[in-house]
C-alpha atoms as a PDB file:
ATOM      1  CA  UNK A   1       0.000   0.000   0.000  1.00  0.00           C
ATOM      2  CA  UNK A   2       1.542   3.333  -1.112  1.00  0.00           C
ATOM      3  CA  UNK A   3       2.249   5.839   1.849  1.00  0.00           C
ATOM      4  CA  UNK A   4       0.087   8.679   2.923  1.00  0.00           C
ATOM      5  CA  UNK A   5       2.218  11.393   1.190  1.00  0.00           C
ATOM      6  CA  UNK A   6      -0.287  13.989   3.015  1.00  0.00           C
ATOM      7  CA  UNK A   7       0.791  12.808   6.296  1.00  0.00           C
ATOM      8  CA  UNK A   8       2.652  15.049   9.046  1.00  0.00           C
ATOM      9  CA  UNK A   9       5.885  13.752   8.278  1.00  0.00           C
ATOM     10  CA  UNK A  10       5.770  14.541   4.660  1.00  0.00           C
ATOM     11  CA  UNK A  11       4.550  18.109   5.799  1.00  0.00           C
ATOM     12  CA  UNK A  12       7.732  18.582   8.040  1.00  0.00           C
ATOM     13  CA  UNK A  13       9.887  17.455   4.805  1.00  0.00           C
ATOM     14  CA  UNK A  14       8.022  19.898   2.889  1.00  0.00           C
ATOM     15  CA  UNK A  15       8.569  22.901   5.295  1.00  0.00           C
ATOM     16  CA  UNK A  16      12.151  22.202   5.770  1.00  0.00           C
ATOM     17  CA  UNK A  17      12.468  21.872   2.140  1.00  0.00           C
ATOM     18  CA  UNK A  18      10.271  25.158   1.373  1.00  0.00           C
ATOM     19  CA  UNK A  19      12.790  27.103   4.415  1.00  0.00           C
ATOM     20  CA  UNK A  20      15.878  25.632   2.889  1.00  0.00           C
ATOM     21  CA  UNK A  21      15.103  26.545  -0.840  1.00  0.00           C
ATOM     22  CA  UNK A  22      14.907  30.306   0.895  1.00  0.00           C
ATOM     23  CA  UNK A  23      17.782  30.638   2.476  1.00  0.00           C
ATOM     24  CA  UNK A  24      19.680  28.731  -0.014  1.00  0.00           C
ATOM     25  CA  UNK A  25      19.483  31.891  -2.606  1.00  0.00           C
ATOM     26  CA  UNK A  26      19.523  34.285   0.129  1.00  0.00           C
ATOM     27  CA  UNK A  27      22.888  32.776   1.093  1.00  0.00           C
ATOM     28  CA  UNK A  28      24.546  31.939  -1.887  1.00  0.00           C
ATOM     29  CA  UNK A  29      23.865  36.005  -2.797  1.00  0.00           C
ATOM     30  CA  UNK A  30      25.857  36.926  -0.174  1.00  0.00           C
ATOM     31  CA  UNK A  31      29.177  34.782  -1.776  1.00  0.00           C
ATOM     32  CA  UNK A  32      31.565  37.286  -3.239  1.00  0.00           C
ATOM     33  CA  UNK A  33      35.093  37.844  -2.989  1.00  0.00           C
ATOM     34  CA  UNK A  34      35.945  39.478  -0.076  1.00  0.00           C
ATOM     35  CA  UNK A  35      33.315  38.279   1.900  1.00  0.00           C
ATOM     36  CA  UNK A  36      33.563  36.022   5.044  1.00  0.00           C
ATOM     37  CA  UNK A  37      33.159  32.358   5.169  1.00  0.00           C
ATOM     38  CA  UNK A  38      31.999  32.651   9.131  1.00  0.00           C
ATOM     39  CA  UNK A  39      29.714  35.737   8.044  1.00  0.00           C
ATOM     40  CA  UNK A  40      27.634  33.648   5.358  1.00  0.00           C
ATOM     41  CA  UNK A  41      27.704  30.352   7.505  1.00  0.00           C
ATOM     42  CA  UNK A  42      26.127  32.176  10.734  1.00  0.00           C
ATOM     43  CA  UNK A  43      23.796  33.739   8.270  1.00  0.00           C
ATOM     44  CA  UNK A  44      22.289  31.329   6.820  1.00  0.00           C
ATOM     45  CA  UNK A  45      22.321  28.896   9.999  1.00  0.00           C
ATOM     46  CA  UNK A  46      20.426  31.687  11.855  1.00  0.00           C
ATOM     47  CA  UNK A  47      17.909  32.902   8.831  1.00  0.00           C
ATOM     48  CA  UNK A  48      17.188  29.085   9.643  1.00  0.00           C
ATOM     49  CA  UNK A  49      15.915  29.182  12.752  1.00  0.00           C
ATOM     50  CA  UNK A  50      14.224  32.783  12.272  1.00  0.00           C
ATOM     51  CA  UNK A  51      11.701  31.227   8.928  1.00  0.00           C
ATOM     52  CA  UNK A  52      11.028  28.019  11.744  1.00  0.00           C
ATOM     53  CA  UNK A  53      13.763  25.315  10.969  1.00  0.00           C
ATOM     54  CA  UNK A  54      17.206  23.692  12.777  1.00  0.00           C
ATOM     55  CA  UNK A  55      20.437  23.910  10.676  1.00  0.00           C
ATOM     56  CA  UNK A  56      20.486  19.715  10.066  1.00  0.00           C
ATOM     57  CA  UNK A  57      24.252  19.925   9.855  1.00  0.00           C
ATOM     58  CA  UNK A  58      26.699  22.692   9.429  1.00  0.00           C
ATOM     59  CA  UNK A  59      26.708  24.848   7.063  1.00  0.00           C
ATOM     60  CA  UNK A  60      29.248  23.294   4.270  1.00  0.00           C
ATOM     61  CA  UNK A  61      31.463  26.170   2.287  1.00  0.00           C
ATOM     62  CA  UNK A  62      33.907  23.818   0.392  1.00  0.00           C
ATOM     63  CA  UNK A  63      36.560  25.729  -1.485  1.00  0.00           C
ATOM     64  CA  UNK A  64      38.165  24.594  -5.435  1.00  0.00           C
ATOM     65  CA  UNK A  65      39.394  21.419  -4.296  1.00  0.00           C
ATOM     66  CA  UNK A  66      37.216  20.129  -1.262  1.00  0.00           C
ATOM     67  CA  UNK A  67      34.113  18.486  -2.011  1.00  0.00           C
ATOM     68  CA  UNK A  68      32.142  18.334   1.604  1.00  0.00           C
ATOM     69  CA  UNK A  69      32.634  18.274   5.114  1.00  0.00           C
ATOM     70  CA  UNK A  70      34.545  21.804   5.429  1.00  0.00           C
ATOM     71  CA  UNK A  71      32.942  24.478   7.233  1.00  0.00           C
ATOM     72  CA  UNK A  72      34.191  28.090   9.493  1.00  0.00           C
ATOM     73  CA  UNK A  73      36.134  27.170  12.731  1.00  0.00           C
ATOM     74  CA  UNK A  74      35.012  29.376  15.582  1.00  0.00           C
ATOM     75  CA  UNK A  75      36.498  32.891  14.820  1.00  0.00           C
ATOM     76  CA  UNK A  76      37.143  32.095  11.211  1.00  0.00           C
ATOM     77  CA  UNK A  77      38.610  34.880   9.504  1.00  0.00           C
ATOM     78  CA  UNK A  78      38.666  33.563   5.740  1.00  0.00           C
ATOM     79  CA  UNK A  79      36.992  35.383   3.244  1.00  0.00           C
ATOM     80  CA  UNK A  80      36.238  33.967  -0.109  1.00  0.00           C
ATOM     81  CA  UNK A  81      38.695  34.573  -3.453  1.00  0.00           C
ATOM     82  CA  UNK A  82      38.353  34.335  -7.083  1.00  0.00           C
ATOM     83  CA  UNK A  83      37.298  30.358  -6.207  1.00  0.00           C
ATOM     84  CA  UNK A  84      34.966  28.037  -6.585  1.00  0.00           C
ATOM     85  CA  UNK A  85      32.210  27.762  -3.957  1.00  0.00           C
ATOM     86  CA  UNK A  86      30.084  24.968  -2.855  1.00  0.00           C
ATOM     87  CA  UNK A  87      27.153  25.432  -0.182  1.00  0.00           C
ATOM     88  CA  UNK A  88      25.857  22.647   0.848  1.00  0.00           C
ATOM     89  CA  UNK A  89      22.614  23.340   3.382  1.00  0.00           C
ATOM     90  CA  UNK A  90      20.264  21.323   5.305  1.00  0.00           C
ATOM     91  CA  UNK A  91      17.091  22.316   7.463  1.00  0.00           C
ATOM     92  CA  UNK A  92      14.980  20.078   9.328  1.00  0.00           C
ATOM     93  CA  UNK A  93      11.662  20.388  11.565  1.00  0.00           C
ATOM     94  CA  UNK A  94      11.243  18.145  14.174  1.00  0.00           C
ATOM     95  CA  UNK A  95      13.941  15.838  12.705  1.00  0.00           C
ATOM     96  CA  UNK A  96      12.343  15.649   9.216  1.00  0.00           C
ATOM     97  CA  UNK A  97      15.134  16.742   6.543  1.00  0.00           C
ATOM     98  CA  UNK A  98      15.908  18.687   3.560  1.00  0.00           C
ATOM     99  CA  UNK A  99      18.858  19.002   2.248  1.00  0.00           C
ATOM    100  CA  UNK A 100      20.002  21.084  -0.603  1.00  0.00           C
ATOM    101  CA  UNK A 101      23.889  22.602  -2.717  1.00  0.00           C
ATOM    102  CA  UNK A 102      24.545  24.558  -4.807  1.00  0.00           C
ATOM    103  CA  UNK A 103      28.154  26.371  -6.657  1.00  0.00           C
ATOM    104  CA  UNK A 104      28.847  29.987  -6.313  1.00  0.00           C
ATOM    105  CA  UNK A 105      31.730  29.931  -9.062  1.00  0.00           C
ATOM    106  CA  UNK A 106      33.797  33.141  -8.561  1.00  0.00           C
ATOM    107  CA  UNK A 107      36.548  31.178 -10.393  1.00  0.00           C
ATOM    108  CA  UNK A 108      35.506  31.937 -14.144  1.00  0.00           C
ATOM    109  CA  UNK A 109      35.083  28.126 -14.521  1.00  0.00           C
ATOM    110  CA  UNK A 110      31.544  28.856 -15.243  1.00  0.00           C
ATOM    111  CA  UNK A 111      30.736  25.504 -17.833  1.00  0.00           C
ATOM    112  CA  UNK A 112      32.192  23.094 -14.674  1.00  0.00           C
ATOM    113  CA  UNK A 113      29.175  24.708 -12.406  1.00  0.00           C
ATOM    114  CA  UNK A 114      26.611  23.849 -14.966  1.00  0.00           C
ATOM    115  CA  UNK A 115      27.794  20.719 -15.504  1.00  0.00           C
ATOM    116  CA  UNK A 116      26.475  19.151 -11.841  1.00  0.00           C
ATOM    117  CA  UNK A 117      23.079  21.584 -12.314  1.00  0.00           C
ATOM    118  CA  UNK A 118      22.246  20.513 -15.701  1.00  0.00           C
ATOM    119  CA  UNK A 119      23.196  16.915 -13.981  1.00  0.00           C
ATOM    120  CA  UNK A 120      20.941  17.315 -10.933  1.00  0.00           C
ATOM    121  CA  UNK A 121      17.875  18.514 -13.524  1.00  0.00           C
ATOM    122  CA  UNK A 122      18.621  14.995 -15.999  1.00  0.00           C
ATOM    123  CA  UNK A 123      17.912  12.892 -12.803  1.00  0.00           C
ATOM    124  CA  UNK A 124      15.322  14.682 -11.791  1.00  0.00           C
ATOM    125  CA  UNK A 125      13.447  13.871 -15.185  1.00  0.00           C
ATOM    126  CA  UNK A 126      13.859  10.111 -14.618  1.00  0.00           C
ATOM    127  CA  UNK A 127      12.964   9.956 -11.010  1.00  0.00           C
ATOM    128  CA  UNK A 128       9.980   8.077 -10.332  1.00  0.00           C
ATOM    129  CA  UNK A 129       8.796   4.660  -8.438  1.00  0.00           C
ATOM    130  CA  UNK A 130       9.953   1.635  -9.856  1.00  0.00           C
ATOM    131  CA  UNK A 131      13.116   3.738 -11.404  1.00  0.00           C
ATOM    132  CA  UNK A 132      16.686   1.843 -10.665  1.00  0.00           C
ATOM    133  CA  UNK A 133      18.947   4.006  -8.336  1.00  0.00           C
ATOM    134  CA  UNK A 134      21.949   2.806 -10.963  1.00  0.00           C
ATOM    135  CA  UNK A 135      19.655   4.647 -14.078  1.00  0.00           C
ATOM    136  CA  UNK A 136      19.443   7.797 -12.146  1.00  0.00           C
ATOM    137  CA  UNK A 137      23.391   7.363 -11.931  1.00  0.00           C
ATOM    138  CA  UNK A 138      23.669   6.901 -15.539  1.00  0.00           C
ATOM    139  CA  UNK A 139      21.798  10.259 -16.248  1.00  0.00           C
ATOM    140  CA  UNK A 140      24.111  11.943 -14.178  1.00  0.00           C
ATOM    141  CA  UNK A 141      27.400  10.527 -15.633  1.00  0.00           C
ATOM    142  CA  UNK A 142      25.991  11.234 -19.131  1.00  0.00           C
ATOM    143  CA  UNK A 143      25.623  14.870 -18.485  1.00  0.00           C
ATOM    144  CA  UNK A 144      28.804  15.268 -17.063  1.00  0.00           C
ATOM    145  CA  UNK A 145      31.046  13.349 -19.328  1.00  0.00           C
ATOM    146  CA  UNK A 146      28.725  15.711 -22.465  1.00  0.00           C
ATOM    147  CA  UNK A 147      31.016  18.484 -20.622  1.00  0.00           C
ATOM    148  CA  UNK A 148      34.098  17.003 -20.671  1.00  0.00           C
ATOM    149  CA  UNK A 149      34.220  16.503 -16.837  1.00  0.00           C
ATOM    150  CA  UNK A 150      33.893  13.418 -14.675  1.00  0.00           C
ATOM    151  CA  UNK A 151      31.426  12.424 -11.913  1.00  0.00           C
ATOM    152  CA  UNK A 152      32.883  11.829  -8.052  1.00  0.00           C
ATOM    153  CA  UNK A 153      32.102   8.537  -8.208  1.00  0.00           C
ATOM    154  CA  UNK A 154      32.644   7.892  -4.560  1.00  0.00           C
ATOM    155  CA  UNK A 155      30.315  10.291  -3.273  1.00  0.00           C
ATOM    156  CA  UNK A 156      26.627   9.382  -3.754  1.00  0.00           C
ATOM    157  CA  UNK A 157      23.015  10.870  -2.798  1.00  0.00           C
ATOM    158  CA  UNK A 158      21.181   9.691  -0.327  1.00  0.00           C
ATOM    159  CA  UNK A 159      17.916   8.749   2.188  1.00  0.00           C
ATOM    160  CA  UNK A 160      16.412  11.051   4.765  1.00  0.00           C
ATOM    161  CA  UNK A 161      15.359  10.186   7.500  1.00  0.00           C
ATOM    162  CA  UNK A 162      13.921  10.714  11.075  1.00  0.00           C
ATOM    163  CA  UNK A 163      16.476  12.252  12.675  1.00  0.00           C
ATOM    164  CA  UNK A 164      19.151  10.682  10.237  1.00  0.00           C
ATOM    165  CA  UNK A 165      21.001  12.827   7.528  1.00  0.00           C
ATOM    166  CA  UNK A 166      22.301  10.017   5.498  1.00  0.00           C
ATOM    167  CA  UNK A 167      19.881   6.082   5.075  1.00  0.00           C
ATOM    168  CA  UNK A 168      19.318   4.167   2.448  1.00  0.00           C
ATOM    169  CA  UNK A 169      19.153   4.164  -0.435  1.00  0.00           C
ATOM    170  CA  UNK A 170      22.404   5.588  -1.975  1.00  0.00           C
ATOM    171  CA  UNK A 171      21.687   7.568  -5.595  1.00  0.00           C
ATOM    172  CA  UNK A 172      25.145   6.812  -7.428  1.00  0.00           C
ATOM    173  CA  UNK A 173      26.894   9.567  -9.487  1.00  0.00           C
ATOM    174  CA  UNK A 174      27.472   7.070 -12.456  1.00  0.00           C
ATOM    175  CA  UNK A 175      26.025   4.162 -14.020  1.00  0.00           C
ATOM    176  CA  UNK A 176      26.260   0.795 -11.998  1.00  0.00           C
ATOM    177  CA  UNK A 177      24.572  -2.298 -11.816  1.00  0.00           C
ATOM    178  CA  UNK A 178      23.634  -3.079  -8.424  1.00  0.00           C
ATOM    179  CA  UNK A 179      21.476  -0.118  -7.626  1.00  0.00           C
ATOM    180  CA  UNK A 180      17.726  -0.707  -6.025  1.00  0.00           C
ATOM    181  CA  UNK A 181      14.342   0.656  -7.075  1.00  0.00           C
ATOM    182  CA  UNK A 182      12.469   3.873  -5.598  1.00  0.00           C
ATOM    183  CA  UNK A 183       9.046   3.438  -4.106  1.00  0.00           C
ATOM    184  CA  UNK A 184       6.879   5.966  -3.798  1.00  0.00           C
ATOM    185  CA  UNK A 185       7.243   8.221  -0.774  1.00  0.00           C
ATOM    186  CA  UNK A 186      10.925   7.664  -0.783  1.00  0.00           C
ATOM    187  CA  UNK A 187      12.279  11.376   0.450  1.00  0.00           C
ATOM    188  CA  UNK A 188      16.018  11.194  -1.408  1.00  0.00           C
ATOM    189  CA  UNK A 189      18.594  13.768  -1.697  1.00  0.00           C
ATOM    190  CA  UNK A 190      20.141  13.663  -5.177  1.00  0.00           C
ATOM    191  CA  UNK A 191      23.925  15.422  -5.654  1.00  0.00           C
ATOM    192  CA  UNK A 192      26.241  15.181  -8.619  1.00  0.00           C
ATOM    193  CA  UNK A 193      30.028  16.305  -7.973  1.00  0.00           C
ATOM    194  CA  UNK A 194      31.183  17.686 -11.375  1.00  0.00           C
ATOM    195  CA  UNK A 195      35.041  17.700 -11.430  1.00  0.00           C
ATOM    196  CA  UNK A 196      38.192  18.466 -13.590  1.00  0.00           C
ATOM    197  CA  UNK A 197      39.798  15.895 -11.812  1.00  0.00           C
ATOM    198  CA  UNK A 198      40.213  12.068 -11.441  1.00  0.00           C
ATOM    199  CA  UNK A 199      36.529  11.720 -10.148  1.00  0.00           C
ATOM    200  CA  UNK A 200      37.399  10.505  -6.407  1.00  0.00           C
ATOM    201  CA  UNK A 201      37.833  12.586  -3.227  1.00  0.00           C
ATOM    202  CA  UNK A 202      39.836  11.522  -0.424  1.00  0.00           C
ATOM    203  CA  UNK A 203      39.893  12.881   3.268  1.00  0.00           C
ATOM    204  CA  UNK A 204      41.953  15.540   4.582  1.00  0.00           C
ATOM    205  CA  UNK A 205      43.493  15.978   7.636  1.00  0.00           C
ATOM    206  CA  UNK A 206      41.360  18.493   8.895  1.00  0.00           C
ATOM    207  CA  UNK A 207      37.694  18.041  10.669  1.00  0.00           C
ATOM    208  CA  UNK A 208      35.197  20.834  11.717  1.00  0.00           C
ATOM    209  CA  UNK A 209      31.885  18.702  12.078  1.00  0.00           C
ATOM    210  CA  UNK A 210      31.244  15.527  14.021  1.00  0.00           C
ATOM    211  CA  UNK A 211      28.011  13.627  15.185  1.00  0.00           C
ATOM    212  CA  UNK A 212      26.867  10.985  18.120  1.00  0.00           C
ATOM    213  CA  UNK A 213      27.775   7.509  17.724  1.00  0.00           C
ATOM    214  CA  UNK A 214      27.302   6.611  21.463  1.00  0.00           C
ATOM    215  CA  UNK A 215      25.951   7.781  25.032  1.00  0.00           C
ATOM    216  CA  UNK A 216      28.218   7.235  27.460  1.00  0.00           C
ATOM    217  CA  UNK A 217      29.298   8.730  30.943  1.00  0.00           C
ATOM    218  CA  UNK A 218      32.749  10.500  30.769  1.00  0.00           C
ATOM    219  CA  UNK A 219      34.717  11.968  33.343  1.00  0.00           C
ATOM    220  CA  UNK A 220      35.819  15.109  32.100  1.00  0.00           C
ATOM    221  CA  UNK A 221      34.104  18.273  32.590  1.00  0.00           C
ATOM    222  CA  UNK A 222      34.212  19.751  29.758  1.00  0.00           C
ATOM    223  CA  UNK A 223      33.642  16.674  27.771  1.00  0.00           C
ATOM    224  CA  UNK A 224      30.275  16.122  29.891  1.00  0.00           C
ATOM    225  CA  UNK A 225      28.683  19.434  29.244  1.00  0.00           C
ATOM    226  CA  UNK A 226      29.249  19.154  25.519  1.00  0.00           C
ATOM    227  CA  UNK A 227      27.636  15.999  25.455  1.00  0.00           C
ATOM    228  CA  UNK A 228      24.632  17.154  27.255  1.00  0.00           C
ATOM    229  CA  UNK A 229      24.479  19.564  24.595  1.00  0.00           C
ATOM    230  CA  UNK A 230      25.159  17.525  21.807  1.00  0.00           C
ATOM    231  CA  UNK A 231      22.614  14.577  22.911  1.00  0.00           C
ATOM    232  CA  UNK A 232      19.991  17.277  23.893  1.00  0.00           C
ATOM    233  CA  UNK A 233      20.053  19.573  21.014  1.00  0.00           C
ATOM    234  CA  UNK A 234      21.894  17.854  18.035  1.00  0.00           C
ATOM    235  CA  UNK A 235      21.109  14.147  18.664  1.00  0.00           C
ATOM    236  CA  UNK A 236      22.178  12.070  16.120  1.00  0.00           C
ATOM    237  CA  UNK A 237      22.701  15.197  13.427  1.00  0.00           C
ATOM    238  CA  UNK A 238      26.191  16.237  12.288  1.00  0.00           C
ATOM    239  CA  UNK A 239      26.957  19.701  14.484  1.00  0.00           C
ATOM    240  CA  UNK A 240      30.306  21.626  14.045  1.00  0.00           C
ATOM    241  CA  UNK A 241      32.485  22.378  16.784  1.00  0.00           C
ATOM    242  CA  UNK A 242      31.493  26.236  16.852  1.00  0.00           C
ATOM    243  CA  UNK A 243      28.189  25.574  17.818  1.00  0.00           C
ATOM    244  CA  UNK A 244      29.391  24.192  21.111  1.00  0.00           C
ATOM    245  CA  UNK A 245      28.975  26.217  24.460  1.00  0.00           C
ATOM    246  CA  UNK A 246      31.705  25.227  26.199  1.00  0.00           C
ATOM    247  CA  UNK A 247      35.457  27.318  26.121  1.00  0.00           C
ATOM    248  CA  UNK A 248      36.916  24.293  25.759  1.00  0.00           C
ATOM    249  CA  UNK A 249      35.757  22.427  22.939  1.00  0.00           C
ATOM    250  CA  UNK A 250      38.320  21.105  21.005  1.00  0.00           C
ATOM    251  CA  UNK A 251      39.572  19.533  24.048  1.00  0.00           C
ATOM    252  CA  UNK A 252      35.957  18.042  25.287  1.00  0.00           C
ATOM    253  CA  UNK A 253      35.629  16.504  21.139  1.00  0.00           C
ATOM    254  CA  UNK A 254      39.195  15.204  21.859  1.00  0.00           C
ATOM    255  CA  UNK A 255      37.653  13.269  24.964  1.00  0.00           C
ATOM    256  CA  UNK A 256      34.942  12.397  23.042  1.00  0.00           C
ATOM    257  CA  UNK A 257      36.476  10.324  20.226  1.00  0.00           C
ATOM    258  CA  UNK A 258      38.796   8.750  22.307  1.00  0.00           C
ATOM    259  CA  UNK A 259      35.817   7.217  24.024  1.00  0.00           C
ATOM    260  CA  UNK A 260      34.174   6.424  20.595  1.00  0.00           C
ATOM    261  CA  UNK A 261      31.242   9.018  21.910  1.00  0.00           C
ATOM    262  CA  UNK A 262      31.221  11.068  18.647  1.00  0.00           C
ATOM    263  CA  UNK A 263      32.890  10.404  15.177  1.00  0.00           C
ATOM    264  CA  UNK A 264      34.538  13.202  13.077  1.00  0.00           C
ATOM    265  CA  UNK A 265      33.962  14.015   9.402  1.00  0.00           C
ATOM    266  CA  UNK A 266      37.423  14.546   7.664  1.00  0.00           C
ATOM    267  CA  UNK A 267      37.105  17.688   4.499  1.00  0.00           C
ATOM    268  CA  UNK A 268      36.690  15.500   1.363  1.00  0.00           C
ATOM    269  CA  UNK A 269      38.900  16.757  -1.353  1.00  0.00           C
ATOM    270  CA  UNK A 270      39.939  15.996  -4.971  1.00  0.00           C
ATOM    271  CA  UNK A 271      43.548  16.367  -5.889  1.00  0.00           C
ATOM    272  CA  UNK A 272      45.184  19.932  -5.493  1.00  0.00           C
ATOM    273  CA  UNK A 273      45.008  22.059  -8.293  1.00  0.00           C
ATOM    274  CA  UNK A 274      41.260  20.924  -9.373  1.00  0.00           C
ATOM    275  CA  UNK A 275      37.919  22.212  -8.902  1.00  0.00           C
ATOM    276  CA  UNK A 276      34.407  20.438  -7.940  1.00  0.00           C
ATOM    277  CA  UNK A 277      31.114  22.108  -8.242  1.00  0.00           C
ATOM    278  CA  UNK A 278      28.012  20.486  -6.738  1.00  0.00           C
ATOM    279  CA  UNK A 279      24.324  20.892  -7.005  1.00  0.00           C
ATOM    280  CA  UNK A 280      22.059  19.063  -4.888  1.00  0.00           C
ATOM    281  CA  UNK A 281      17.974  18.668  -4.319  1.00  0.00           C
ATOM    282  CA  UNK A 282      15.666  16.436  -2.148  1.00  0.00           C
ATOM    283  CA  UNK A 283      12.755  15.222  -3.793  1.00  0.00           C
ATOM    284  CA  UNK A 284       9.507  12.854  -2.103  1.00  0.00           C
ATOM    285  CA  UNK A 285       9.019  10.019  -4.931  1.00  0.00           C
ATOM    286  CA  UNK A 286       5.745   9.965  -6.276  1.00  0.00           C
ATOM    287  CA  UNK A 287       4.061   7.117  -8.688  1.00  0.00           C
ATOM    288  CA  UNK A 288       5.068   8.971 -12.331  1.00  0.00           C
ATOM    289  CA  UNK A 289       8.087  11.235 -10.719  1.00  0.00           C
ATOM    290  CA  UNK A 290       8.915  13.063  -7.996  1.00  0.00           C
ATOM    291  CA  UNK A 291       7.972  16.373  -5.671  1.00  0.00           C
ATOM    292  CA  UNK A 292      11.196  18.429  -5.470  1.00  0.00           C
ATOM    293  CA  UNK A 293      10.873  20.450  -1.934  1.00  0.00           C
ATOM    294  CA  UNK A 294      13.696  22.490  -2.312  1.00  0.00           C
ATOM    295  CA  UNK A 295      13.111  24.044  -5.673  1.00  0.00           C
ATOM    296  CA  UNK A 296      12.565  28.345  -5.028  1.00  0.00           C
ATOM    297  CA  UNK A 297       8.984  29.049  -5.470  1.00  0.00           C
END
């Protein structure tokens, strides 16, 4: 029996989607050279919470090279350059997601942007129930290879869930075999990675944004009041270590990991000296396509 897509949790998704799609453009007009990274992450996490949403996870600012996972440390002073800009964005209401990207390119690289939009908007045409997650894939690879670029094959799209930023089932980047068939009321977010270079990102050193893996007691001050505000306002969502209260922070998320109580996410990056541009929607799978909620009205 197909799911109630009228149903309260389909309303949350589309009010997270309907904030996010807002303060998407409202953010991504405030990239320009000059301007501060911290500036236009605050913004946007905080225009979230005025229109009725939670940031799901930090805002993501990924720079040329980096792909995901990169956003402000507290006090960042960087301000953007003649670069390529990715701002990736999520929103959710009472745990139900959206999650949304797109590329600011301030880097003149203008047909490498459009390649991962015109991407996003071939997948979109072929989304429906019954479709094969590996099809979608192949729509996306098409368009990219047609400009010359090549997919990041080893990041994919994704589930939403309750409380959970990344489920089943993955959307693929490229063609593959093994993929698995939408049904309706499937809430999916769908991202091609366009990029110059090889097509596969690898982790840096460096990690701004972690999330719970475990509840457990800890001795350590400082470690113990972050968790109580981790467990109590981010649960199981990626936060960033700015967002913690405590003076002490990289210190308590040092404590943390050790224990296994929270897991980091390393930046993602392609090789040095190539770009990656990134557009992203999430869309509620209906019986002949899909509902995109993050589209501007």
């Amino acid at each position: 029996m197909s799911p109630d897509l009228t149903a309260e949790k389909y309303e949350k998704h589309r009010e997270a989607g309907e904030i996010l799609a807002q303060v998407r453009e409202e953010a991504a007009d405030r990239v320009e050279v000059g301007a501060s990274h911290l500036e236009v992450a605050e913004f946007a996490e905080d225009r979230i919470r005025d229109l009725g949403g939670e940031p799901a996870f930090p805002v993501n600012i990924s720079i040329d090279e980096e792909a995901a996972h990169a956003t402000p440390t507290p006090g960042d002073e960087t301000t953007f350059g003649e670069e390529m800009v990715n701002l990736d964005i999520g929103v959710h209401v009472d745990g139900w997601l959206a999650d949304t990207a797109i590329t600011v390119d301030l880097s003149g690289h203008r047909e490498l942007a459009e390649a991962s939009e015109e991407a996003l908007e071939a997948a979109l045409e072929v989304v429906e129930a019954g479709v094969e997650t590996g099809d979608i894939g192949a729509e996306i690879e098409s368009v990219i290879d047609g400009y010359g670029y090549n997919p990041v094959v080893n990041l994919t799209g994704h589930g939403l869930g309750h409380w959970e930023q990344h489920t089943e089932p993955n959307i693929p980047n490229r063609a593959v075999e093994q993929g698995v068939e939408l049904e309706v009321g499937d809430v999916v977010a769908i991202e091609p990675f366009a990029t110059d270079g090889g097509g596969k990102v690898n982790e840096g050193a460096h990690e701004e944004i972690y999330s719970l893996e475990r509840e457990a007691s800890v001795r350590n001050r400082q470690a113990r009041e972050a968790l109580e505000q981790i467990v109590e306002q981010f649960k199981t969502l990626p936060f960033a270590r700015r967002w913690l209260d405590t003076s002490r922070a990289e210190m308590a998320l040092r404590r943390l990991k050790q224990n296994d109580v929270v897991h980091g996410y390393p930046v993602l990056k392609e090789q040095d000296g190539y770009l990656v541009s990134q557009k992203e929607h999430t869309v509620i799978v209906t019986e002949d396509g899909c509902e995109v909620t993050t589209r501007a009205r």
